[in-house]
C-alpha atoms as a PDB file:
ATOM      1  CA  UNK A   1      -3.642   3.112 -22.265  1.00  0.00           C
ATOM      2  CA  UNK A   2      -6.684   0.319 -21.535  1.00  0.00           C
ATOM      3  CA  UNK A   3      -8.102   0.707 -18.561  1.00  0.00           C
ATOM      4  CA  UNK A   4      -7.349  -2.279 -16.120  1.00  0.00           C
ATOM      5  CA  UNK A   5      -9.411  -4.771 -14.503  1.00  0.00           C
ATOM      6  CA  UNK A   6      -8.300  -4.424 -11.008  1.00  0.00           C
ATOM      7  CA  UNK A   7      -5.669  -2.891  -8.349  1.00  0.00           C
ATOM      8  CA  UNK A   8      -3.288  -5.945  -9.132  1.00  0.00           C
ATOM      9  CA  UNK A   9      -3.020  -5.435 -13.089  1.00  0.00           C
ATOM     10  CA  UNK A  10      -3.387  -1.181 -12.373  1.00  0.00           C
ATOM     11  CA  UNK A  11       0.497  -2.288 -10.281  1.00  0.00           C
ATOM     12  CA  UNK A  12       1.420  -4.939 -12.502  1.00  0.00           C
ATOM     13  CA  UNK A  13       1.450  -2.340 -15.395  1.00  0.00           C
ATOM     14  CA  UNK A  14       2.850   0.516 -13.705  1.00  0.00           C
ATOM     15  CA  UNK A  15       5.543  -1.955 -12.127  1.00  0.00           C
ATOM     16  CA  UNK A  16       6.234  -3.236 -15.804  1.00  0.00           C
ATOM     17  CA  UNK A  17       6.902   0.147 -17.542  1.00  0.00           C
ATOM     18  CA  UNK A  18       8.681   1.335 -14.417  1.00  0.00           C
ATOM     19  CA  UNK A  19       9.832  -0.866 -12.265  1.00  0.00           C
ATOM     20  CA  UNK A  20      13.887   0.505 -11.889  1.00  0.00           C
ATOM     21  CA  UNK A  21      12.543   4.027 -11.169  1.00  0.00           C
ATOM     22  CA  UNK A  22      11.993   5.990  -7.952  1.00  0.00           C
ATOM     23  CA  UNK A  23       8.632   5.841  -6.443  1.00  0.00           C
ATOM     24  CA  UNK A  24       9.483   6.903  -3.035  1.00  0.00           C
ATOM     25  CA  UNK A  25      12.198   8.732  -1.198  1.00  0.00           C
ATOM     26  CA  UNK A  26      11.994   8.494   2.534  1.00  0.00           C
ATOM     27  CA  UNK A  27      14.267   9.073   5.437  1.00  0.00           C
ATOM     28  CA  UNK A  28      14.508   6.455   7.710  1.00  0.00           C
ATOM     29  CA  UNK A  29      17.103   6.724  10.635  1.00  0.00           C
ATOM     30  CA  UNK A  30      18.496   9.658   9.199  1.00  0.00           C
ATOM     31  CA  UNK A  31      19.225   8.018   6.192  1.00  0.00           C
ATOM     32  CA  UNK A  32      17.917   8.856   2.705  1.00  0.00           C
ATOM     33  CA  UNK A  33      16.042   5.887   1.067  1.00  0.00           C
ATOM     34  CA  UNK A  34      15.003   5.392  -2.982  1.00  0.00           C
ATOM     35  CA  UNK A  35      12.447   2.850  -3.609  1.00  0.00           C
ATOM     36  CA  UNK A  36      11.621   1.821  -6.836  1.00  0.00           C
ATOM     37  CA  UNK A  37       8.112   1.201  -8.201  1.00  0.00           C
ATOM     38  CA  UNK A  38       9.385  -2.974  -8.348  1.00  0.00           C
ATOM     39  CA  UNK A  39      10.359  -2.690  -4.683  1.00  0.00           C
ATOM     40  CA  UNK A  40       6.778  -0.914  -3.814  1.00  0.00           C
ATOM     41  CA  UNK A  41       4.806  -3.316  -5.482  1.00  0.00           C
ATOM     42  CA  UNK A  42       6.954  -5.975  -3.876  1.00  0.00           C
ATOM     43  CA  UNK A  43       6.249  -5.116  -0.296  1.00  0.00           C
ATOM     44  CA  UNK A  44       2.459  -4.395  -1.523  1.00  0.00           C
ATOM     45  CA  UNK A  45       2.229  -8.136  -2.472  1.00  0.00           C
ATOM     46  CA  UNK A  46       4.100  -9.364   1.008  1.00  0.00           C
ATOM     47  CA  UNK A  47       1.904  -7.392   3.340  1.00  0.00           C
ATOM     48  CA  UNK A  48      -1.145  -8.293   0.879  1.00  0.00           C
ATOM     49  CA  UNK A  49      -0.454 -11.938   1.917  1.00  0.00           C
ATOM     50  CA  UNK A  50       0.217 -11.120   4.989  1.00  0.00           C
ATOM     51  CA  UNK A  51      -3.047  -9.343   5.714  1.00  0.00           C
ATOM     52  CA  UNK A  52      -5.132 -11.555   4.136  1.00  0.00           C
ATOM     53  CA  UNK A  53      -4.459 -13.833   6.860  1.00  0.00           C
ATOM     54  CA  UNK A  54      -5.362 -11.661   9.657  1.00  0.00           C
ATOM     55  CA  UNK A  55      -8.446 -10.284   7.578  1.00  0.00           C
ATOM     56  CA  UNK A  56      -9.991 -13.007   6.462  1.00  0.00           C
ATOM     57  CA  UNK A  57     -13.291 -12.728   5.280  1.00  0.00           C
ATOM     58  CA  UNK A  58     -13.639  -8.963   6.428  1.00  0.00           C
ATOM     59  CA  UNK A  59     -14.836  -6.269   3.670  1.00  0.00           C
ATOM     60  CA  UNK A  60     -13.351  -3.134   5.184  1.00  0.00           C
ATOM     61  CA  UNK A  61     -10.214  -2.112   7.376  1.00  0.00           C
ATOM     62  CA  UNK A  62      -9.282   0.799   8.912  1.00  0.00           C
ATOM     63  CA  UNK A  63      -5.967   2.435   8.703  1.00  0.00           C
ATOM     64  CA  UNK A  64      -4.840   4.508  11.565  1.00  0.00           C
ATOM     65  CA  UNK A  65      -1.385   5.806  10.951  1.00  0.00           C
ATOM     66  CA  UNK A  66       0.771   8.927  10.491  1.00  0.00           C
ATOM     67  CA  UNK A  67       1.754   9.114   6.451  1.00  0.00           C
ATOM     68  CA  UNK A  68       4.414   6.881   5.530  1.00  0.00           C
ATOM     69  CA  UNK A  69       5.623   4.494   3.385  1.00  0.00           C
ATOM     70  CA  UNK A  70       4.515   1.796   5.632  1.00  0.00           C
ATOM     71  CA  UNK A  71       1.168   3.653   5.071  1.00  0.00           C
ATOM     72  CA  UNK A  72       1.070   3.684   1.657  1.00  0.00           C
ATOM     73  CA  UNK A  73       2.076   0.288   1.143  1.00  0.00           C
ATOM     74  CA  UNK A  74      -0.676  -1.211   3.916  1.00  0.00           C
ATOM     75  CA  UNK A  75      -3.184   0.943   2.062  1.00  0.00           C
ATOM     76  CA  UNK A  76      -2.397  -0.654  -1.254  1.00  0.00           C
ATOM     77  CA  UNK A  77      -2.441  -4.288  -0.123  1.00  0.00           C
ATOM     78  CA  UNK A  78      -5.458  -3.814   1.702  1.00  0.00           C
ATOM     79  CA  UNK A  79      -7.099  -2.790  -1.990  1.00  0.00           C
ATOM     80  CA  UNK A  80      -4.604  -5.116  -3.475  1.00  0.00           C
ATOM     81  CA  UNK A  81      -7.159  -7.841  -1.188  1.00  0.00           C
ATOM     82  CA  UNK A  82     -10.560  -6.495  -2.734  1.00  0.00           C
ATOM     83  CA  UNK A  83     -11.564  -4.720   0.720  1.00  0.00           C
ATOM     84  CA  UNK A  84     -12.050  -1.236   1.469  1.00  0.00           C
ATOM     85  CA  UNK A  85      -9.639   1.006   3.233  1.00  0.00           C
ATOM     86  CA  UNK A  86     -10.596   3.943   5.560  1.00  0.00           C
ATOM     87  CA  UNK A  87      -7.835   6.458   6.578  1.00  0.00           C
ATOM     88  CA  UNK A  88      -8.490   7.282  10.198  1.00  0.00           C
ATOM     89  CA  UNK A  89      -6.583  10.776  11.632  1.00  0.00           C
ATOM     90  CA  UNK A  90      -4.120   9.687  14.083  1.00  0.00           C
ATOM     91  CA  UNK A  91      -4.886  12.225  16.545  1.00  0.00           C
ATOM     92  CA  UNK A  92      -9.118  11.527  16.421  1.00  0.00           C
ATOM     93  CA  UNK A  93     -11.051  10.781  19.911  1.00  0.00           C
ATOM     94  CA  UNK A  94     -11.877   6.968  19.432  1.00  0.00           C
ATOM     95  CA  UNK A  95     -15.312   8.489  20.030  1.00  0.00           C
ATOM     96  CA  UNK A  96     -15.317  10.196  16.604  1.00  0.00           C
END
């Protein structure tokens, strides 16, 4: 496997040799959830847009969230953008 050139083709490749398998299972209101790698990348590339809006011309972004699969995919459109994501702990002082 060739190495790829960026976050976008690193997805686009995994997406195209998997794209109908499970990537995730989550619960979500008590009900059990299976989302495929072409879902994933899917939402990645709607919140990427999304974000790049409210971004803009900023390098880095901070991520302050419990895990989840919202988490995951904000993490991944943030890199999907070119910027930098830090993963802040929930539960740190805003002094830290």
């Amino acid at each position: 496997m060739s190495h790829p050139k960026d976050v976008y083709h690193f997805l686009t490749r995994i997406t195209s040799q998997y794209a109908e398998r499970v990537l995730f299972t989550c619960i979500r209101d008590k009900k059990l959830y299976h989302i495929t790698y072409g879902a994933f990348f899917e939402d990645v590339k709607k919140t990427a847009r999304h974000l790049q809006e409210i971004l803009g011309g900023e390098r880095r972004t901070a991520i302050a969230a419990e895990n989840s699969y919202e988490w995951m995919v904000y993490y991944w459109a943030v890199m999907l953008l070119g910027k930098s994501a830090v993963m802040i702990d929930p539960e740190m002082h805003p002094e830290e």
